[in-house]
C-alpha atoms as a PDB file:
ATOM      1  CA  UNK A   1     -60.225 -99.869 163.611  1.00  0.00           C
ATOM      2  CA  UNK A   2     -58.278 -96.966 165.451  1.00  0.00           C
ATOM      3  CA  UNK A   3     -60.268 -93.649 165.972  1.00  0.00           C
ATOM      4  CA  UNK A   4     -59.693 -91.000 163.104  1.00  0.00           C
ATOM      5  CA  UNK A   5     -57.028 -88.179 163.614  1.00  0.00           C
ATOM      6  CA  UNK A   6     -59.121 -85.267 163.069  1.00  0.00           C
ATOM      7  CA  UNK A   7     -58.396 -81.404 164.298  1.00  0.00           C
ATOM      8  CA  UNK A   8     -59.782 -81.815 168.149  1.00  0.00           C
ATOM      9  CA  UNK A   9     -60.890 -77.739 167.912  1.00  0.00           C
ATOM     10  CA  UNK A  10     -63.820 -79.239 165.829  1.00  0.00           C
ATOM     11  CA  UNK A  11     -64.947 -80.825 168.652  1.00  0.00           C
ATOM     12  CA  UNK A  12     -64.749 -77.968 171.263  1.00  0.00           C
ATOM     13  CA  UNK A  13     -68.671 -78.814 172.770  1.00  0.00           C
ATOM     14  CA  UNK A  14     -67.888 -82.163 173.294  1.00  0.00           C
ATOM     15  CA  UNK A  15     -64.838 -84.687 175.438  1.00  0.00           C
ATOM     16  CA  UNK A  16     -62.981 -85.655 172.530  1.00  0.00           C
ATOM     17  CA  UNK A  17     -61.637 -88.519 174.000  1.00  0.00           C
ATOM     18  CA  UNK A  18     -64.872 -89.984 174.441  1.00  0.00           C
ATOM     19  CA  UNK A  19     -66.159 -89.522 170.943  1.00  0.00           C
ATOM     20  CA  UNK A  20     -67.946 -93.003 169.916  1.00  0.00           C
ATOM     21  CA  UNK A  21     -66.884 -92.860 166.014  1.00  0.00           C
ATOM     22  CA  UNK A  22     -69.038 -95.835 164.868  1.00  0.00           C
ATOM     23  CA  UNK A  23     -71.975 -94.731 166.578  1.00  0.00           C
ATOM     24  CA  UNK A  24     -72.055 -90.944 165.966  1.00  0.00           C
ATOM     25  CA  UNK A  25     -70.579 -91.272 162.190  1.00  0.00           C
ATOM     26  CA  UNK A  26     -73.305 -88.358 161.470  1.00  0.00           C
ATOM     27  CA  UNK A  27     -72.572 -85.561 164.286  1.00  0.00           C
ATOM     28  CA  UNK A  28     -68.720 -86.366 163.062  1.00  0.00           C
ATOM     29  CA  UNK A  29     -69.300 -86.630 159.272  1.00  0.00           C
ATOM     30  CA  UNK A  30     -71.377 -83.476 159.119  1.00  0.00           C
ATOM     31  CA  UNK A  31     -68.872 -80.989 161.971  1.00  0.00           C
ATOM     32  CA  UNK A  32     -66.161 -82.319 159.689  1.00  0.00           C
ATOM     33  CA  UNK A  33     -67.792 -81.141 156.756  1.00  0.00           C
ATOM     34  CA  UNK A  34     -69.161 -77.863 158.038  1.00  0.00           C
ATOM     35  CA  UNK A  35     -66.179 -77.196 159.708  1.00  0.00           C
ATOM     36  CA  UNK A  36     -63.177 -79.249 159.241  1.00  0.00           C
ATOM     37  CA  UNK A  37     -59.700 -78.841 157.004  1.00  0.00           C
ATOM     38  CA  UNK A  38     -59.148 -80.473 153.705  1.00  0.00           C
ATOM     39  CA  UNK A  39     -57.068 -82.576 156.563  1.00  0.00           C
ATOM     40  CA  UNK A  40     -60.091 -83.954 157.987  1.00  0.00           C
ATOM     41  CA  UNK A  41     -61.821 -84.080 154.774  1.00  0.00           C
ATOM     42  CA  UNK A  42     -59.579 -86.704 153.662  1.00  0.00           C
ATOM     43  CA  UNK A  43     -59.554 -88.419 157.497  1.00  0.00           C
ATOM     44  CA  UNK A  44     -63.480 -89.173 156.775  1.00  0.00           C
ATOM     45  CA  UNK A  45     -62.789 -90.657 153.782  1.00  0.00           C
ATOM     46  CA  UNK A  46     -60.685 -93.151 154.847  1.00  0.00           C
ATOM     47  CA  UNK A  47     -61.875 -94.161 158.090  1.00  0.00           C
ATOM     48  CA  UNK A  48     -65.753 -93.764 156.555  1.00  0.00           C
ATOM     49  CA  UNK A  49     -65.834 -93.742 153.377  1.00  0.00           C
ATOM     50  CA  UNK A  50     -67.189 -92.378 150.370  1.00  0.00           C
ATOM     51  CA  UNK A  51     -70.892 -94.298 150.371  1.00  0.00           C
ATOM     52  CA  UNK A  52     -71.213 -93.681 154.323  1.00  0.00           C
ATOM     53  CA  UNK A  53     -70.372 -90.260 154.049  1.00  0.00           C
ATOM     54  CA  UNK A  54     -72.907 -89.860 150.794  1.00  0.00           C
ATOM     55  CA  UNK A  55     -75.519 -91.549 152.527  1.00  0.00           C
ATOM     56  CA  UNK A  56     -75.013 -89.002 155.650  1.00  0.00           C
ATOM     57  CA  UNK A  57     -75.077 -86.041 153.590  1.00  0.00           C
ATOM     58  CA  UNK A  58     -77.949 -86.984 151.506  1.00  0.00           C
ATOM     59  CA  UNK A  59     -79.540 -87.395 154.833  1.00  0.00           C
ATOM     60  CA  UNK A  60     -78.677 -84.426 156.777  1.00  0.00           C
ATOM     61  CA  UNK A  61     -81.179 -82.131 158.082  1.00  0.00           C
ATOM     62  CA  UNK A  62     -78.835 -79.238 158.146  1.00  0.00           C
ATOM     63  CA  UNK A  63     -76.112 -78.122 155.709  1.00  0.00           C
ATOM     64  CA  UNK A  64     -74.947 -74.493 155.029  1.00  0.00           C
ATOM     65  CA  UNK A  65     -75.115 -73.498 151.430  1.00  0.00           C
ATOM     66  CA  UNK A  66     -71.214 -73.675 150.552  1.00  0.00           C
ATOM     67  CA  UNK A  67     -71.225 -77.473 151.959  1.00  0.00           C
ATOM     68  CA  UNK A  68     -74.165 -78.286 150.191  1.00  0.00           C
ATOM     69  CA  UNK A  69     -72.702 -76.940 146.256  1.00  0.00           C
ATOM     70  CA  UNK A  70     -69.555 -78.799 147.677  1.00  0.00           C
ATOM     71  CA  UNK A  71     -71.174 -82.549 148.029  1.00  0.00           C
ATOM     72  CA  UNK A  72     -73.527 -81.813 145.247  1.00  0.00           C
ATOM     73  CA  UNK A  73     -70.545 -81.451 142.998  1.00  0.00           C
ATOM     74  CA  UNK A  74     -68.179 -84.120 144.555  1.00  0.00           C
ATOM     75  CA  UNK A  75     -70.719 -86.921 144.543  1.00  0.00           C
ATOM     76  CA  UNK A  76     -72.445 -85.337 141.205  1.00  0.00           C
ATOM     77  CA  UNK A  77     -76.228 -85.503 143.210  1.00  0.00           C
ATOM     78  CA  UNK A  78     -78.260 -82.894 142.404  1.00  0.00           C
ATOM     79  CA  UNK A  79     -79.314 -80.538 145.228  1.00  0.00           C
ATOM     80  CA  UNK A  80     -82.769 -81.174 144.905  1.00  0.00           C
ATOM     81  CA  UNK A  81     -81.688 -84.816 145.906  1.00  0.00           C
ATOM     82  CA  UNK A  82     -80.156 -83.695 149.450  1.00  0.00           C
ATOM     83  CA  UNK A  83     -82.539 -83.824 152.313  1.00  0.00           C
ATOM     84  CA  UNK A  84     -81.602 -80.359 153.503  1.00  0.00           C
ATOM     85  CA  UNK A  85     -82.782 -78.241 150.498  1.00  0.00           C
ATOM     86  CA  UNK A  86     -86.175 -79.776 150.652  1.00  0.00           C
ATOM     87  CA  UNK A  87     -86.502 -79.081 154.163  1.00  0.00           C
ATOM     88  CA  UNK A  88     -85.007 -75.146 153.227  1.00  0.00           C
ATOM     89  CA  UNK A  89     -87.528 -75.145 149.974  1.00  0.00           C
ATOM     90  CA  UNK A  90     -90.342 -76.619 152.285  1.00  0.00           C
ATOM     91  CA  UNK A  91     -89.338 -73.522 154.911  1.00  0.00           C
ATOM     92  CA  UNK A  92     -88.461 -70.674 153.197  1.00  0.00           C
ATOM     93  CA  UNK A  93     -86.480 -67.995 155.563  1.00  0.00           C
ATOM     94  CA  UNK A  94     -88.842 -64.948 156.696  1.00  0.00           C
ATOM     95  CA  UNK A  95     -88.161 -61.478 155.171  1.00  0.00           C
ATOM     96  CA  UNK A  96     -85.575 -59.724 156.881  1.00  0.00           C
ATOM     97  CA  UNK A  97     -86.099 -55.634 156.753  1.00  0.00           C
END
């Protein structure tokens, strides 16, 4: 399977060119998701899929609040469901003054 065509300024940290896709199908499926275009969106989905991608998100440690409505409504999971908003629920943010 050829690599996915995804925006390379996604990837600024990292030598796009020597992305493993297979291997690191979280780091990508999550920067895409975080970051990416409805472009790139619809890259994951066909080089990934729909299950793999679930599975990742379902999984993730991290997702910012926006991402997290976004797969909760497009895979119709309930937050509570998503690995990331226990771990938020489990550490609620300090106060800020």
């Amino acid at each position: 399977m050829t690599s996915p065509n995804l925006s390379h300024q996604l990837f600024w940290d990292v030598d796009y060119g020597s992305i493993e896709w297979q291997e690191k199908y979280r780091f990508v499926i999550e920067r895409v998701l975080e970051r990416g275009t409805f472009s790139d969106w619809l890259e994951i989905k066909r080089y990934y899929g729909l299950e793999k991608i679930k599975n990742t998100v379902l999984q993730a440690r991290w997702l910012d609040n926006t991402t997290l409505s976004f797969c909760s409504n497009y895979f119709h999971t309930p937050k509570e469901q998503f690995r990331c908003y226990m771990l938020k629920s489990s550490n609620p943010a300090p106060w800020v003054f």
